[in-house]
Protein backbone atom coordinates (compact mmCIF):
# COMPACT_ATOMS: atom_id res chain seq x y z
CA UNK A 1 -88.60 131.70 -13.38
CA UNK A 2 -87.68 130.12 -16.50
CA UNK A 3 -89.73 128.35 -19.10
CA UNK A 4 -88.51 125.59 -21.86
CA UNK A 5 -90.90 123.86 -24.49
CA UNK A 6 -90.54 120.46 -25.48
CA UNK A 7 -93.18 118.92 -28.16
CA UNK A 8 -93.86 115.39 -28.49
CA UNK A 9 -96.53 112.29 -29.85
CA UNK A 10 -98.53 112.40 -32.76
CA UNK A 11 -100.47 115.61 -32.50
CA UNK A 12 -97.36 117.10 -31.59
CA UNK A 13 -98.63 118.34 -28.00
CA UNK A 14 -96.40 121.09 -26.25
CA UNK A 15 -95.24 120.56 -22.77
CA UNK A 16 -93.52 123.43 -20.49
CA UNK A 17 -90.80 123.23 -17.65
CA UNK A 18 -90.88 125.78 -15.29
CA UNK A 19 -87.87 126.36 -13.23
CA UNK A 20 -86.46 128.29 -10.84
CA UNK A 21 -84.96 128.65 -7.06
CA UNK A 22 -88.41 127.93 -6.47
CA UNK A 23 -88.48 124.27 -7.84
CA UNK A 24 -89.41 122.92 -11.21
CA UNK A 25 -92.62 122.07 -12.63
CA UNK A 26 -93.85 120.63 -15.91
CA UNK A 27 -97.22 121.50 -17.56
CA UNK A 28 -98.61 118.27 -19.32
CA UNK A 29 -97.05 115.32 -20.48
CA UNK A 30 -97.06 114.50 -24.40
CA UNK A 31 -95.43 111.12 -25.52
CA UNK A 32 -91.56 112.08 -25.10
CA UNK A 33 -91.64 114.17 -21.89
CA UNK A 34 -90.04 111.74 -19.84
CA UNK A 35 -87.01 110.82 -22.04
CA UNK A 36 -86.66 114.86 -23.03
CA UNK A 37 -86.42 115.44 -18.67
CA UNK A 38 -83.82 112.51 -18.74
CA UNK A 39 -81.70 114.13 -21.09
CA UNK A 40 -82.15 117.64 -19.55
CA UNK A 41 -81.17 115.76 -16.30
CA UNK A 42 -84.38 117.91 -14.69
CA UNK A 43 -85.72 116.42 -11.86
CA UNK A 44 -89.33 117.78 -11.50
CA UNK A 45 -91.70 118.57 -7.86
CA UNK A 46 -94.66 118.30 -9.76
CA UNK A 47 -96.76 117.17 -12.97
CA UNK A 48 -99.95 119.92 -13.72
CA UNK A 49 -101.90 119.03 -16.38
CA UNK A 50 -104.01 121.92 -18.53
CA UNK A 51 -106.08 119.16 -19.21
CA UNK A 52 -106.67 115.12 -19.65
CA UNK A 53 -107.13 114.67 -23.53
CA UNK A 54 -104.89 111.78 -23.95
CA UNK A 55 -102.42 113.54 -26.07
CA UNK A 56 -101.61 115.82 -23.22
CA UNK A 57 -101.29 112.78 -20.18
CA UNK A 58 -99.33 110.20 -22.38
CA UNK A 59 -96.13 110.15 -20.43
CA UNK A 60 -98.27 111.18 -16.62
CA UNK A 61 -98.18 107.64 -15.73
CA UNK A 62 -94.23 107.30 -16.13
CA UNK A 63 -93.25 110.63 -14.69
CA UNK A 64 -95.36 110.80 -11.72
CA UNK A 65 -93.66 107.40 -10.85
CA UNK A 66 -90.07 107.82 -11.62
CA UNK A 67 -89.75 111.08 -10.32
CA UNK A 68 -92.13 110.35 -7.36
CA UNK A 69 -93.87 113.72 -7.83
CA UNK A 70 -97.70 114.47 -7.22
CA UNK A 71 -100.04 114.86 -10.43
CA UNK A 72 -102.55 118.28 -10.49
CA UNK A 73 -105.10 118.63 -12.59
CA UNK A 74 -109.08 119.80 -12.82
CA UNK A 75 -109.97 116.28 -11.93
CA UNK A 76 -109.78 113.01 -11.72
CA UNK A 77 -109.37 110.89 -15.23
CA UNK A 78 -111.96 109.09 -17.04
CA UNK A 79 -111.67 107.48 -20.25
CA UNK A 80 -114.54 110.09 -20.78
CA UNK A 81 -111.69 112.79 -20.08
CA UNK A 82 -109.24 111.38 -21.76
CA UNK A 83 -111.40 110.97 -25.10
CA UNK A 84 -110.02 106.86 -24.94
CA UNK A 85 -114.23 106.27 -24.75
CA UNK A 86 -114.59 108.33 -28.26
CA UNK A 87 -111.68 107.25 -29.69
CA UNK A 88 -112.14 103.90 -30.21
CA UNK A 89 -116.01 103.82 -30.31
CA UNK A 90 -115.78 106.22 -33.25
CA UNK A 91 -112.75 106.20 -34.61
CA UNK A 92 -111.44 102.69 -33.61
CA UNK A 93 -108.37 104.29 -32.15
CA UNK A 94 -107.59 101.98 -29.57
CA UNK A 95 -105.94 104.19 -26.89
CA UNK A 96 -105.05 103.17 -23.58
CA UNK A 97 -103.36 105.80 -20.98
CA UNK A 98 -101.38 103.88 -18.40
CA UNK A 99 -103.64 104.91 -14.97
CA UNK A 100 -102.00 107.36 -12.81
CA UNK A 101 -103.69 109.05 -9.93
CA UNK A 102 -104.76 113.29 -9.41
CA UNK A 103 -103.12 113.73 -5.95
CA UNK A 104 -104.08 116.98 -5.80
CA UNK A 105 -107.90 117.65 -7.44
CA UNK A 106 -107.82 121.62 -9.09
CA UNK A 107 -111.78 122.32 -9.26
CA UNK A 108 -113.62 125.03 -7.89
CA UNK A 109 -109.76 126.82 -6.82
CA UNK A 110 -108.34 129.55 -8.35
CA UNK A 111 -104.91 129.40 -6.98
CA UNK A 112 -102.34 126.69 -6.08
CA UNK A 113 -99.42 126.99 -4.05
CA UNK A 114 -97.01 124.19 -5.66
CA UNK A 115 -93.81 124.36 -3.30
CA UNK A 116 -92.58 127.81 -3.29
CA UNK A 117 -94.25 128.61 -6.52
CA UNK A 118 -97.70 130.35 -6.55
CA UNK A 119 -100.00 129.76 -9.69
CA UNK A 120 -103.26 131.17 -10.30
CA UNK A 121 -105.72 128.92 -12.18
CA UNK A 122 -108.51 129.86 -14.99
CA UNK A 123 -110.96 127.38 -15.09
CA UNK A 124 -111.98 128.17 -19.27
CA UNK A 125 -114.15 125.00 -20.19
CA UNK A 126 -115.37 124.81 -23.63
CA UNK A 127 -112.79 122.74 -25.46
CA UNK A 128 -112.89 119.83 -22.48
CA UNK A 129 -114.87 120.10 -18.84
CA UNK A 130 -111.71 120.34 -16.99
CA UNK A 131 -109.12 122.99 -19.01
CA UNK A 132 -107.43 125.22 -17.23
CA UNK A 133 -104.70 127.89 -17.41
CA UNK A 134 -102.42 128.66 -15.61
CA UNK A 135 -100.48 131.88 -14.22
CA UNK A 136 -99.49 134.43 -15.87
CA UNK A 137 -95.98 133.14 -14.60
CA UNK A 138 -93.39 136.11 -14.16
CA UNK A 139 -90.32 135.02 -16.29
CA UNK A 140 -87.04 135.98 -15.68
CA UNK A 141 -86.46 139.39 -17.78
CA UNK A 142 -88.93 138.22 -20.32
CA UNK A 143 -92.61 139.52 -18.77
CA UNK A 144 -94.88 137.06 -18.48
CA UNK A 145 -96.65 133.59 -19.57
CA UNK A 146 -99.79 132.00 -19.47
CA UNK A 147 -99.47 128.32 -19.99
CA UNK A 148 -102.41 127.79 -21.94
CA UNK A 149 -103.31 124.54 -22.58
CA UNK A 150 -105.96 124.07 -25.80
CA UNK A 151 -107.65 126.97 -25.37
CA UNK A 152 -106.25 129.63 -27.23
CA UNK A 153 -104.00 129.65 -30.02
CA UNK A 154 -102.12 131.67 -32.26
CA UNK A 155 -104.66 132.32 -34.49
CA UNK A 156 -106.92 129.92 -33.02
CA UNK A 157 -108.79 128.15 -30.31
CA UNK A 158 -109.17 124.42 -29.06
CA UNK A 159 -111.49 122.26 -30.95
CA UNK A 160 -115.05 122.02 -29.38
CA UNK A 161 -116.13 119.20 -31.27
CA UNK A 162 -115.42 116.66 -28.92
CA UNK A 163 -117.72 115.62 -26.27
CA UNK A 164 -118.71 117.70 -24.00
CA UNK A 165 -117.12 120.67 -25.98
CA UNK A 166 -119.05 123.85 -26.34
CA UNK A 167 -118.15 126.59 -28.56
CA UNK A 168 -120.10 129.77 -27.01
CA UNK A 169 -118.73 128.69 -23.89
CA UNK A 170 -115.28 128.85 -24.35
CA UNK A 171 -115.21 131.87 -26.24
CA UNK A 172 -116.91 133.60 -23.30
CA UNK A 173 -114.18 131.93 -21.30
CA UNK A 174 -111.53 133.73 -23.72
CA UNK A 175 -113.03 137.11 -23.29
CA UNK A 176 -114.24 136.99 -19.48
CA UNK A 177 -110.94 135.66 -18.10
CA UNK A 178 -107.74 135.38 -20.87
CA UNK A 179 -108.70 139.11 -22.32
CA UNK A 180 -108.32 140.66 -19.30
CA UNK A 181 -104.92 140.07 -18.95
CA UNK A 182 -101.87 142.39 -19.54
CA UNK A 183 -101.47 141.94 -23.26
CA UNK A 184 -97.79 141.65 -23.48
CA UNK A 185 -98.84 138.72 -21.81
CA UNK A 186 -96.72 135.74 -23.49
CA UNK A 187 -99.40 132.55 -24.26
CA UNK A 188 -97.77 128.90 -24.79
CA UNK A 189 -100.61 126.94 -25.83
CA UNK A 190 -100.73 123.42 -26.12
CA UNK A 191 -100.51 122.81 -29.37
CA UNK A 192 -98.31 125.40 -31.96
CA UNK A 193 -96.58 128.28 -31.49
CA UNK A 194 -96.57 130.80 -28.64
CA UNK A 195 -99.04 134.17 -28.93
CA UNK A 196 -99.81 136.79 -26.83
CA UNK A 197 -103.15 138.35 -25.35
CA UNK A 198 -102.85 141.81 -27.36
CA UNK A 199 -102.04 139.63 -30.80
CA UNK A 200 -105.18 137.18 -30.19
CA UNK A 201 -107.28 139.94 -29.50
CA UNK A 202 -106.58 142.08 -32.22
CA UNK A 203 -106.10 139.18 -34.95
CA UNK A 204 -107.71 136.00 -33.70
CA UNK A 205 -110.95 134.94 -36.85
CA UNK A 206 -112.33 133.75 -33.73
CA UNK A 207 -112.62 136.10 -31.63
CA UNK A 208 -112.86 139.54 -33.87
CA UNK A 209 -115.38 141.00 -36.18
CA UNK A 210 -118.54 139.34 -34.03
């Protein structure tokens, strides 16, 4: 498989396309996906989202349609989920997500089986209810990836200060299920550069030194 970032919208929100003989799929949909699959010419089999924080679902609406491909994700969306409730109660942010619909509901599994492609999923709540990771992915001559979503970063880890967010929680999330991995493992997170499990565990404020 092979792996290509694009990053889009105001928070500047990564997406990934996966691709291979297998089929292509993209990981979240920041403001911009659909026009940067247009001019790739990529037609996808499927739209997995990490998560439904707005910034990550922008385009879901719009791709699920045109490319008449089924949406995954932890759950249905709320404007709970999305953070559209927060946003313009206490920010006055008034954000509206075009609906779109979760064909294919991700809790309680931890695998999918998306065409010819096999994912494993890490439920790792703490930064919203519903995050998940996905993989690692085995990438063509280039190890593997977790796509990450907003839970860990390079030198980081998602905000928990949103509702429903819980520090403790996702930390133990970190170190019960990302930490265990291989840690040449490549991490493309949702927002930022890519990391990888050895460098986060060794150099992450977050998660050393407790």
């Amino acid at each position: 498989m092979q792996v290509e970032r694009f990053t889009g919208g105001y928070f500047q929100t990564n997406s990934y396309l996966l691709t291979g003989n297998e089929g292509a799929i993209l990981f979240d949909a920041p403001e911009g996906a659909l026009s940067w699959l247009a001019t790739l010419g990529q037609e996808i089999d499927a739209l997995v989202l990490t998560h439904l924080h707005y910034d990550h679902i922008i385009d879901a609406a719009a791709i699920a349609r045109q490319h008449e491909c089924p949406v995954y994700a932890h759950s249905a969306p709320t404007a709970d989920l999305t953070l559209e409730t927060v946003l313009r109660d206490a920010v006055g942010w008034p954000v509206e997500i075009e609906p779109f619909k979760v064909s294919h509901p991700l809790a309680g599994e931890s695998a999918v089986r998306i065409g010819a492609i096999d994912l494993a999923i890490l439920h790792v709540p703490g930064h919203s209810p519903d995050s998940l990771c996905f993989g690692p992915v085995p990438l063509d001559g280039d190890g593997s990836a977790l796509i990450g979503g907003d839970v860990l970063f390079r030198d980081g880890i998602g905000r928990t200060d949103f509702p429903h967010g819980d520090h403790a929680l996702l930390l133990a999330g970190i170190r019960e299920k990302l930490f265990v991995l291989p840690g040449d493992t490549r991490v493309l997170p949702g927002h930022g550069p890519e990391t990888t499990i050895a460098t986060e565990m060794a150099s992450n404020p977050f998660l050393t030194g407790e």
